[in-house]
PDB file of N, CA and C in Angstrom:
ATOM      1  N   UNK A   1      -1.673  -9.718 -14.085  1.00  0.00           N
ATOM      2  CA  UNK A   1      -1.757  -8.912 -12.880  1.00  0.00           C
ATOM      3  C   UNK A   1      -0.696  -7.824 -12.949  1.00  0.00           C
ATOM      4  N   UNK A   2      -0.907  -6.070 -12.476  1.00  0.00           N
ATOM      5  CA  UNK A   2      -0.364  -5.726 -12.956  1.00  0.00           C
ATOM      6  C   UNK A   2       0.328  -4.891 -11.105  1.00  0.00           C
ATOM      7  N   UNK A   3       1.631  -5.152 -11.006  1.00  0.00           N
ATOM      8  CA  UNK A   3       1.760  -4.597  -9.562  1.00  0.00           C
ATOM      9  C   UNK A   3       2.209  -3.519  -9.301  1.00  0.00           C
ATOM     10  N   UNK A   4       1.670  -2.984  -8.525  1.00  0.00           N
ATOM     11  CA  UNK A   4       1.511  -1.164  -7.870  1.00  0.00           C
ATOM     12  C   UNK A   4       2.097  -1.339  -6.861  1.00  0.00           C
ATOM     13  N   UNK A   5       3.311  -0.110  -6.438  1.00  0.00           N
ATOM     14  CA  UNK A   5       3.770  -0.295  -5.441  1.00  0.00           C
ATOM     15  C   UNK A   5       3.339   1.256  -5.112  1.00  0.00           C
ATOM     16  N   UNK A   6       2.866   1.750  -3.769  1.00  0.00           N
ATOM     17  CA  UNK A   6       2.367   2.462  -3.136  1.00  0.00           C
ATOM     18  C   UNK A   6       3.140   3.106  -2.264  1.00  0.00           C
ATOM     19  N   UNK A   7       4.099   4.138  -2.406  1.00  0.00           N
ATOM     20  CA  UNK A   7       5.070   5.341  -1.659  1.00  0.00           C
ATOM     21  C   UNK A   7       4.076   6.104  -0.666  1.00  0.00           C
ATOM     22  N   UNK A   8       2.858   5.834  -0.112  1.00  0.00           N
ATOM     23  CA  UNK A   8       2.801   7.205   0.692  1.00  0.00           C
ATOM     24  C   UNK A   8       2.219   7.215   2.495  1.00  0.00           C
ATOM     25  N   UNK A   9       2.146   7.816   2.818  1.00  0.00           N
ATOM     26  CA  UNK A   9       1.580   8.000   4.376  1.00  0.00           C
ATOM     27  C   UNK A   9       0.299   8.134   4.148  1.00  0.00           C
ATOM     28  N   UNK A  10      -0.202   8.554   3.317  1.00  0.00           N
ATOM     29  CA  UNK A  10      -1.975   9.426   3.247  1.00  0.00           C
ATOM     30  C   UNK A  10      -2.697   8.209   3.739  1.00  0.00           C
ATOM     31  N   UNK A  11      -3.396   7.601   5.165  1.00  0.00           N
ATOM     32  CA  UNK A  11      -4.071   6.270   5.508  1.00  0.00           C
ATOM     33  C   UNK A  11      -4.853   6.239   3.970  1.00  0.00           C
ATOM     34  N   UNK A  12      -5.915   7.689   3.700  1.00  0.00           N
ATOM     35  CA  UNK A  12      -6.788   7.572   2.973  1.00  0.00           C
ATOM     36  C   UNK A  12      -6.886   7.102   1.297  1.00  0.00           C
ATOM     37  N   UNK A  13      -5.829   6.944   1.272  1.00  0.00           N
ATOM     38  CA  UNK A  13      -4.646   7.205  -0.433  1.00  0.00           C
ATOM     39  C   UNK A  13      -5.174   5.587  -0.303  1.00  0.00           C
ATOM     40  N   UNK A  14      -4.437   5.246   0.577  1.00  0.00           N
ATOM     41  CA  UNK A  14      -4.098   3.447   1.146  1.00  0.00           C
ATOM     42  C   UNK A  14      -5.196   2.853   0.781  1.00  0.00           C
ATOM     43  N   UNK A  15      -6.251   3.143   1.584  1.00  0.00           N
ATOM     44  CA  UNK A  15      -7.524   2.578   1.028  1.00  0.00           C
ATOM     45  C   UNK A  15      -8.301   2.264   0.387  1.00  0.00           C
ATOM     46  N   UNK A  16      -8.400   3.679  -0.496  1.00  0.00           N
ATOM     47  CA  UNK A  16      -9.039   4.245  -1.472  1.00  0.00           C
ATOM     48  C   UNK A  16      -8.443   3.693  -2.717  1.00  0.00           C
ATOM     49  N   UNK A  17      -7.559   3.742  -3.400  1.00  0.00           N
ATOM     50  CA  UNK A  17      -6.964   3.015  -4.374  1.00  0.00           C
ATOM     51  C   UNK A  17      -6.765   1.819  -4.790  1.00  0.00           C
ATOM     52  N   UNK A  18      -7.095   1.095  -3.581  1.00  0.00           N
ATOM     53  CA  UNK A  18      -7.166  -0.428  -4.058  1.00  0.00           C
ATOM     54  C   UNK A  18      -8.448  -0.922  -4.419  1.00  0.00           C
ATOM     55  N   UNK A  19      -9.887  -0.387  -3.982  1.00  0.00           N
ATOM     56  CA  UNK A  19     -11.065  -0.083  -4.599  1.00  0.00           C
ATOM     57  C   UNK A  19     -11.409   0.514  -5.621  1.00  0.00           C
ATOM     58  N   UNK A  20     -10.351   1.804  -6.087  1.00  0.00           N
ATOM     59  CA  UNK A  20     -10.466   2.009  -7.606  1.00  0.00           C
ATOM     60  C   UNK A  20      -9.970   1.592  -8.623  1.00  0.00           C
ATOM     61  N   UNK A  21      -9.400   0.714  -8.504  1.00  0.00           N
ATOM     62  CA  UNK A  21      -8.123   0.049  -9.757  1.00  0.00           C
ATOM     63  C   UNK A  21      -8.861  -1.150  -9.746  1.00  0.00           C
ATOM     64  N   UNK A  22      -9.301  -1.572 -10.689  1.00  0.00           N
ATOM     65  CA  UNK A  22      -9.526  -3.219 -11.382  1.00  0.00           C
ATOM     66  C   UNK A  22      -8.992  -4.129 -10.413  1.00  0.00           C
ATOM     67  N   UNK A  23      -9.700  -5.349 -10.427  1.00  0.00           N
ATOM     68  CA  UNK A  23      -8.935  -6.447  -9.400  1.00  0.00           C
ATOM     69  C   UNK A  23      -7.617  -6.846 -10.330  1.00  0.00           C
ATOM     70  N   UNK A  24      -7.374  -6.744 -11.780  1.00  0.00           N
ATOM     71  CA  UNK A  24      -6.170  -6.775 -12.279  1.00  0.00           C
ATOM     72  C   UNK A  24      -4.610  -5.994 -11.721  1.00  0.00           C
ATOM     73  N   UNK A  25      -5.214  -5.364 -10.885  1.00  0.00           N
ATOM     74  CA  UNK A  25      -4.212  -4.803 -10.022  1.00  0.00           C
ATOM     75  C   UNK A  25      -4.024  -5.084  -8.531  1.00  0.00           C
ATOM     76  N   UNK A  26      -2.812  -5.416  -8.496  1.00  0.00           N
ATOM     77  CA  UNK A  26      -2.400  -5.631  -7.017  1.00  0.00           C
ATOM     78  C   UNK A  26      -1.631  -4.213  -6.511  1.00  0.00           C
ATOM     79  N   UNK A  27      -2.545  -4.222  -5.064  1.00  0.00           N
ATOM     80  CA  UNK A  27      -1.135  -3.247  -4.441  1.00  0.00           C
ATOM     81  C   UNK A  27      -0.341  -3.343  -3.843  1.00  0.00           C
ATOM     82  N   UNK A  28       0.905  -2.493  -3.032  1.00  0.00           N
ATOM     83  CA  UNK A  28       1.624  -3.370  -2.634  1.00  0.00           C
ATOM     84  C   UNK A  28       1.609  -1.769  -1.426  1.00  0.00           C
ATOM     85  N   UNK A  29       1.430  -1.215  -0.466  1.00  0.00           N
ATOM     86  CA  UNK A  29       1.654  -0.381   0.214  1.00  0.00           C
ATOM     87  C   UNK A  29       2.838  -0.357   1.701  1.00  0.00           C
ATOM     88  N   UNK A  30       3.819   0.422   0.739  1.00  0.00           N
ATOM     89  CA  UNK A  30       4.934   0.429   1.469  1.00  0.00           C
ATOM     90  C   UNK A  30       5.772   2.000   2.249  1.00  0.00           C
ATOM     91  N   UNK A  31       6.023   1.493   3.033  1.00  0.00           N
ATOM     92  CA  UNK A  31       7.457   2.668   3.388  1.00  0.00           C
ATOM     93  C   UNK A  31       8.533   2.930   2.938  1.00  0.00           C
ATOM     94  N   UNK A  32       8.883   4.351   2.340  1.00  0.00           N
ATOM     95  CA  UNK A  32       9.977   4.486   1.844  1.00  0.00           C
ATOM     96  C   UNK A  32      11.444   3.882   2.048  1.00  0.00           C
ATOM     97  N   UNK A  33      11.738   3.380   3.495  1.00  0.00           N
ATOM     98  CA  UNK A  33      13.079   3.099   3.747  1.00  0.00           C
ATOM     99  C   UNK A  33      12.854   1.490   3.900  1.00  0.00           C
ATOM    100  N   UNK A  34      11.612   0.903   3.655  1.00  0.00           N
ATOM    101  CA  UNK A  34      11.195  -0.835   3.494  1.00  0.00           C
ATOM    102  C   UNK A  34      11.770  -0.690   2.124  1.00  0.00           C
ATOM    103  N   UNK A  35      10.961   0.041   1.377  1.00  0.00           N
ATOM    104  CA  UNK A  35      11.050  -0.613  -0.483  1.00  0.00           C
ATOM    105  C   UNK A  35      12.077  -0.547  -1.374  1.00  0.00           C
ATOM    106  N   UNK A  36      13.189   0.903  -1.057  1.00  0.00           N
ATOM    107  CA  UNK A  36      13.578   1.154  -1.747  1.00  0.00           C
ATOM    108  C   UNK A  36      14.713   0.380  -2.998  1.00  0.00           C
ATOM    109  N   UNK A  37      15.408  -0.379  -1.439  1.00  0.00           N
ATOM    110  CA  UNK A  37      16.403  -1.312  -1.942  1.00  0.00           C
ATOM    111  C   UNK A  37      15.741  -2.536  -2.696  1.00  0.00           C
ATOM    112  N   UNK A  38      14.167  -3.086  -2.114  1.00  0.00           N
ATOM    113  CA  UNK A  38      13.405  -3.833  -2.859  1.00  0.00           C
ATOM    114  C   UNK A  38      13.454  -3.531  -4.654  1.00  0.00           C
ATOM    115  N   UNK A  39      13.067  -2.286  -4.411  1.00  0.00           N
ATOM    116  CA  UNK A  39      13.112  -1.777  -5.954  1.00  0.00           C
ATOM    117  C   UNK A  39      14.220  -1.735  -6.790  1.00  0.00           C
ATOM    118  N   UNK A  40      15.257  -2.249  -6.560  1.00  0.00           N
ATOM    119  CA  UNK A  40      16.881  -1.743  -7.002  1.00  0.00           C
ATOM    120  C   UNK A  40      16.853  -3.569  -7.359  1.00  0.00           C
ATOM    121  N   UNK A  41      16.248  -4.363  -6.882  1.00  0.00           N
ATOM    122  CA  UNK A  41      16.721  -5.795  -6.401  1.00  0.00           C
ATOM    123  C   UNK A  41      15.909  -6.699  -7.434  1.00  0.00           C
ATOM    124  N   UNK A  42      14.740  -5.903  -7.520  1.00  0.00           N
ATOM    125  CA  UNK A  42      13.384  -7.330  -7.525  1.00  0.00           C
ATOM    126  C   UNK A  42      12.248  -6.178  -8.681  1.00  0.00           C
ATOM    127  N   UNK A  43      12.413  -7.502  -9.374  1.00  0.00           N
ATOM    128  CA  UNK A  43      11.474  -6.823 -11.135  1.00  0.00           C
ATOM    129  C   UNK A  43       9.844  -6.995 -10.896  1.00  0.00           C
ATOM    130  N   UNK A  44       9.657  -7.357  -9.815  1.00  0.00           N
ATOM    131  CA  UNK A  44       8.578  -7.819  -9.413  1.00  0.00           C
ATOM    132  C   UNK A  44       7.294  -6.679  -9.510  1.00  0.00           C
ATOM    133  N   UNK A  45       7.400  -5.602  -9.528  1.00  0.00           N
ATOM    134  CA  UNK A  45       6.935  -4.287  -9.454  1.00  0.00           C
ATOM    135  C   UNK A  45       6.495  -3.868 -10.989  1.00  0.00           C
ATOM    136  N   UNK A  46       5.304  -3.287 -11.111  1.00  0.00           N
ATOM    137  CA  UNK A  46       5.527  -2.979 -12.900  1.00  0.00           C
ATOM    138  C   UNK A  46       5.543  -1.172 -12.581  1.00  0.00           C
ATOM    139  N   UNK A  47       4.569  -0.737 -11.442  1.00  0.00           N
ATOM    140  CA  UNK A  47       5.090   0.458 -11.234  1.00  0.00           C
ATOM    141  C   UNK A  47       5.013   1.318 -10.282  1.00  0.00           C
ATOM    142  N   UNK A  48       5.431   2.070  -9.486  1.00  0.00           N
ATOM    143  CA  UNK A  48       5.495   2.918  -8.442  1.00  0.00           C
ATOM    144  C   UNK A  48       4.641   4.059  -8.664  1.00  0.00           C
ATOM    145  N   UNK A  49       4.191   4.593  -7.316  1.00  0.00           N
ATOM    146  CA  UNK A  49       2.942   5.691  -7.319  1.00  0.00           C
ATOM    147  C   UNK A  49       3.909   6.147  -5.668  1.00  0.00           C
ATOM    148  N   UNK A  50       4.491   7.415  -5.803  1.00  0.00           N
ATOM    149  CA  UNK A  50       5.105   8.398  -5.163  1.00  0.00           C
ATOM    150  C   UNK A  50       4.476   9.510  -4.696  1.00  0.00           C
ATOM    151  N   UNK A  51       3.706   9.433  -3.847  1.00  0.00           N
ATOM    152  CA  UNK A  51       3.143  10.595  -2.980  1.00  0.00           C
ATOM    153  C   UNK A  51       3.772  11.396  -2.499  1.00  0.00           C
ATOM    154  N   UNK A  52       4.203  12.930  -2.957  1.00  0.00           N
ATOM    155  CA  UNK A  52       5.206  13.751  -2.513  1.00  0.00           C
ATOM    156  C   UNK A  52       3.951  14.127  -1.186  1.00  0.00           C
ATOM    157  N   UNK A  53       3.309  14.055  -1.257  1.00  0.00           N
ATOM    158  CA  UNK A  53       2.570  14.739   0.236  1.00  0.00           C
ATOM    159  C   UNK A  53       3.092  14.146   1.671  1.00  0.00           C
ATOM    160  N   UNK A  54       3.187  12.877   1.354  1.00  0.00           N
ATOM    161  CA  UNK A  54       3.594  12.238   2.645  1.00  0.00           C
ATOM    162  C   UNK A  54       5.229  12.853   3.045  1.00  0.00           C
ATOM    163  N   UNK A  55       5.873  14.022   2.328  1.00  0.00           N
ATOM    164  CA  UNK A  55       6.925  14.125   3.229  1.00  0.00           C
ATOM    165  C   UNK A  55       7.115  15.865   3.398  1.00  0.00           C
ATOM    166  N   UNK A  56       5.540  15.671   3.419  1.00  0.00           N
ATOM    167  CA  UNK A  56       6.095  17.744   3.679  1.00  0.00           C
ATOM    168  C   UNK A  56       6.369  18.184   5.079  1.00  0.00           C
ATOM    169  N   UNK A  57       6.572  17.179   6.158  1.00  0.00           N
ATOM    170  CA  UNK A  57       7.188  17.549   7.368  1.00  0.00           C
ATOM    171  C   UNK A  57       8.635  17.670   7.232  1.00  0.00           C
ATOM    172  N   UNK A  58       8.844  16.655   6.054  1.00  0.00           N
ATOM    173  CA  UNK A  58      10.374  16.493   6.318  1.00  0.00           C
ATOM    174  C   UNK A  58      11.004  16.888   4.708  1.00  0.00           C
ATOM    175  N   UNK A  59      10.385  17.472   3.733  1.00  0.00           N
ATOM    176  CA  UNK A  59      10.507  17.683   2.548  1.00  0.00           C
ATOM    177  C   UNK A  59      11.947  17.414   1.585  1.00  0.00           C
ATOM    178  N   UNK A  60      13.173  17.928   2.351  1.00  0.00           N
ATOM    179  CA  UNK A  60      13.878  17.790   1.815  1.00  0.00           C
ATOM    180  C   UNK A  60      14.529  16.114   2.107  1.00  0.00           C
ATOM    181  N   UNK A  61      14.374  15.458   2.909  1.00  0.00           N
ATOM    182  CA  UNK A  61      14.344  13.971   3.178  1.00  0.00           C
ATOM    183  C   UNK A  61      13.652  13.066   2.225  1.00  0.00           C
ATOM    184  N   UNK A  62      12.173  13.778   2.050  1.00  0.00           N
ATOM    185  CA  UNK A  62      11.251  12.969   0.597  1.00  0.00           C
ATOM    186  C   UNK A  62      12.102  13.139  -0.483  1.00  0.00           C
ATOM    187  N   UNK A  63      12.819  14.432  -0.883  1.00  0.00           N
ATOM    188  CA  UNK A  63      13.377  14.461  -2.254  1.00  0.00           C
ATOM    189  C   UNK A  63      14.579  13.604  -2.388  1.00  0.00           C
ATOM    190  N   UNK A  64      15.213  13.357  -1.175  1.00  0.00           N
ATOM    191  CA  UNK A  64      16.480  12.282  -1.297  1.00  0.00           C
ATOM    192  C   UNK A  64      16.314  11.152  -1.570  1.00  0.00           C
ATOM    193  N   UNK A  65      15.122  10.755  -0.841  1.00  0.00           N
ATOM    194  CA  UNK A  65      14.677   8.977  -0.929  1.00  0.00           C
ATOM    195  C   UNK A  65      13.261   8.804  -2.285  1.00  0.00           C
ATOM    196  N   UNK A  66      13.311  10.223  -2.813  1.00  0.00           N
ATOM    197  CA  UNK A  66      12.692   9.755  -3.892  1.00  0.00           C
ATOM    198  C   UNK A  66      13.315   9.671  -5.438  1.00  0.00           C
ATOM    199  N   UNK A  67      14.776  10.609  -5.152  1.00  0.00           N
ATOM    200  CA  UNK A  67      16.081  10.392  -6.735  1.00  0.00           C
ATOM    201  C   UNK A  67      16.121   8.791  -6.377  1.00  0.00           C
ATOM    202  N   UNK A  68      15.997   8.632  -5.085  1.00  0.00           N
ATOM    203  CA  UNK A  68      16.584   7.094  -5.162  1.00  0.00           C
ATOM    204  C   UNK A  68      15.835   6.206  -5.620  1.00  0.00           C
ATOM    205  N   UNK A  69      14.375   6.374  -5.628  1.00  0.00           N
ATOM    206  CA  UNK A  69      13.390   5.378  -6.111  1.00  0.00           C
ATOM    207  C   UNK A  69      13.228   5.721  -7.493  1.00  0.00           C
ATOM    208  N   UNK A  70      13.649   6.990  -8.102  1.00  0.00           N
ATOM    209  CA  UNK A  70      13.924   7.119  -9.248  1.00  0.00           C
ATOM    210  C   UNK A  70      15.238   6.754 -10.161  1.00  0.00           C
ATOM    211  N   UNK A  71      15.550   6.243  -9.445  1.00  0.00           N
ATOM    212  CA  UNK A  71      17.382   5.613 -10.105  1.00  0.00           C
ATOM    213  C   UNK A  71      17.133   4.144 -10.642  1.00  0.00           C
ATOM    214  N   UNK A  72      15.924   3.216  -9.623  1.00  0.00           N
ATOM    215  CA  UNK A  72      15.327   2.136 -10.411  1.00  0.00           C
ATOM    216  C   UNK A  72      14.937   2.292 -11.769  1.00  0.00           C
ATOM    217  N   UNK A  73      14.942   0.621 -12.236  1.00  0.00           N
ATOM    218  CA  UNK A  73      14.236   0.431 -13.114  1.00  0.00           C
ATOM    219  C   UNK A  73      12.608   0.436 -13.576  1.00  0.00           C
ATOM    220  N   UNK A  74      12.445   0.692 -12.145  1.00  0.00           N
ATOM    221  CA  UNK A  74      10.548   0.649 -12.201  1.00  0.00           C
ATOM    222  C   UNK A  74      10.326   1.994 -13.021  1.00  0.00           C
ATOM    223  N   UNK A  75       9.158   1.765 -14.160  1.00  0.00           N
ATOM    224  CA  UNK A  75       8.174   3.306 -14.372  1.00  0.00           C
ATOM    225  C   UNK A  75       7.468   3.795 -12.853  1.00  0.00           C
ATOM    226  N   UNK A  76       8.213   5.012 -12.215  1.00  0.00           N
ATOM    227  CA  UNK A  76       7.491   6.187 -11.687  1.00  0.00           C
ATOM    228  C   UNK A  76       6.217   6.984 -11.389  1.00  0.00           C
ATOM    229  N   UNK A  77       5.230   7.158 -11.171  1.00  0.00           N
ATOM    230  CA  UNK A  77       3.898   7.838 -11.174  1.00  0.00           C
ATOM    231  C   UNK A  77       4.378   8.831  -9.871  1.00  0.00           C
ATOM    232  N   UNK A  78       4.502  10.486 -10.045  1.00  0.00           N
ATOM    233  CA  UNK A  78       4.584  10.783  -9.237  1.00  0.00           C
ATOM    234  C   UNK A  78       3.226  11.745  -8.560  1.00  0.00           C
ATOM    235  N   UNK A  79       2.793  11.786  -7.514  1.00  0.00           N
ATOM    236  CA  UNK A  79       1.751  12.701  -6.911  1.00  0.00           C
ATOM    237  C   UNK A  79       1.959  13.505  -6.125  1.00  0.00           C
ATOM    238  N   UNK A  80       1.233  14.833  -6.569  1.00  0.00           N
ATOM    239  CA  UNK A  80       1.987  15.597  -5.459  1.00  0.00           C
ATOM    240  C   UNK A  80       0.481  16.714  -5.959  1.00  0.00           C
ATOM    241  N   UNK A  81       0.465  17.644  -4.715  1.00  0.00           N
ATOM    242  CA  UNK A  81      -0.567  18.768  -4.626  1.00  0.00           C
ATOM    243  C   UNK A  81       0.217  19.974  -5.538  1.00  0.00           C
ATOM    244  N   UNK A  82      -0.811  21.117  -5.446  1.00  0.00           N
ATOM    245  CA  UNK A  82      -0.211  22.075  -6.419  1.00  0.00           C
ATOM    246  C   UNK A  82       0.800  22.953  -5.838  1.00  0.00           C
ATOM    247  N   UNK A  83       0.647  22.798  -4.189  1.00  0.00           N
ATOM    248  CA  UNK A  83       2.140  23.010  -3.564  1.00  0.00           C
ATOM    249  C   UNK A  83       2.997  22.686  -3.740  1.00  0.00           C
ATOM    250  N   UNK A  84       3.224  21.373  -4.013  1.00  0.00           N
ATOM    251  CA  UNK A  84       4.551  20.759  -4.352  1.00  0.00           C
ATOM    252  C   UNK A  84       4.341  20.263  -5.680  1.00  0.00           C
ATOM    253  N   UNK A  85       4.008  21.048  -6.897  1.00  0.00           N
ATOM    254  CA  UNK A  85       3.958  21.060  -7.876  1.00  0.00           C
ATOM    255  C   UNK A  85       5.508  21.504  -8.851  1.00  0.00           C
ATOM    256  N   UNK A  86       6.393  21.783  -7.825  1.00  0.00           N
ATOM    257  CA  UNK A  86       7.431  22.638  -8.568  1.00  0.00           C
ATOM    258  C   UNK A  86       8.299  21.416  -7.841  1.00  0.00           C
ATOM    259  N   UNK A  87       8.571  21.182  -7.015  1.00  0.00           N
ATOM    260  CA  UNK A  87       9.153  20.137  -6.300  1.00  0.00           C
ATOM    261  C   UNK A  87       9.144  18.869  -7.375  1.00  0.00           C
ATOM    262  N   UNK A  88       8.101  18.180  -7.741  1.00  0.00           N
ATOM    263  CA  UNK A  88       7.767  17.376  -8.752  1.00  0.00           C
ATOM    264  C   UNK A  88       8.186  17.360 -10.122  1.00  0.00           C
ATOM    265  N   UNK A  89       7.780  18.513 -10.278  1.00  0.00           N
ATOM    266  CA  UNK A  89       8.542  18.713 -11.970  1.00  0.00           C
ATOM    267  C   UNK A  89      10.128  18.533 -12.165  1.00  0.00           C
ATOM    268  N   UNK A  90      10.385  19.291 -10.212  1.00  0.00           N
ATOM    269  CA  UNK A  90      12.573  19.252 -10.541  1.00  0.00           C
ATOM    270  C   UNK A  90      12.692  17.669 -10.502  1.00  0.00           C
ATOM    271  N   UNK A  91      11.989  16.761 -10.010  1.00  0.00           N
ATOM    272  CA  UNK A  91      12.041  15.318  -9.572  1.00  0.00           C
ATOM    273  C   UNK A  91      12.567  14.928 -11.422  1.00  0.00           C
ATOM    274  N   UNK A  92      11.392  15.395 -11.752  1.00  0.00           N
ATOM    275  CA  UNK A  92      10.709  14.262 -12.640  1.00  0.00           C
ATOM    276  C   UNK A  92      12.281  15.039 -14.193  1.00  0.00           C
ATOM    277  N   UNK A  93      12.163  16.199 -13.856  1.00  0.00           N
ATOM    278  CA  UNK A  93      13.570  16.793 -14.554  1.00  0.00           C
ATOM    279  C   UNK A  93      15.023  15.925 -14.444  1.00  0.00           C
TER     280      UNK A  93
END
């Protein structure tokens, strides 16, 4: 079983993804300020999926709490639109 942990607000993201991934996958759909410390703690995770969309109200808040989910040991998947396509790349830099 392979476990997905799920960064975003999109309801539709939520849904939709656990119907496209193999039942070999579990998800795990969380809030940024629930998981983060989870992720620092617990190997339990094989990898994170980071929706930069869910913080374009508050944008520069997503980029803080997402160095931090990037400071784990988990492999990263980050998503983001072609708006925040430049945002993503400095992440992933």
């Amino acid at each position: 079983m392979i476990h997905v942990v799920l960064f975003s607000a999109d309801r539709t993201l939520q849904s939709l993804l656990p119907s496209a991934l193999d039942k070999e996958f579990e998800i795990l759909v969380a809030s940024i300020d629930e998981q983060i410390s989870h992720l620092h703690s617990n190997s339990s995770c094989d990898v994170v999926l980071l929706d930069l969309d869910s913080f374009q109200g508050s944008l520069e808040r997503g980029l803080k709490k997402s160095r931090d989910i990037l400071s784990s040991p988990v492999p990263v998947v980050v998503l983001a639109s072609d708006v925040l396509r430049s945002a993503a790349a400095e992440l992933v830099r």
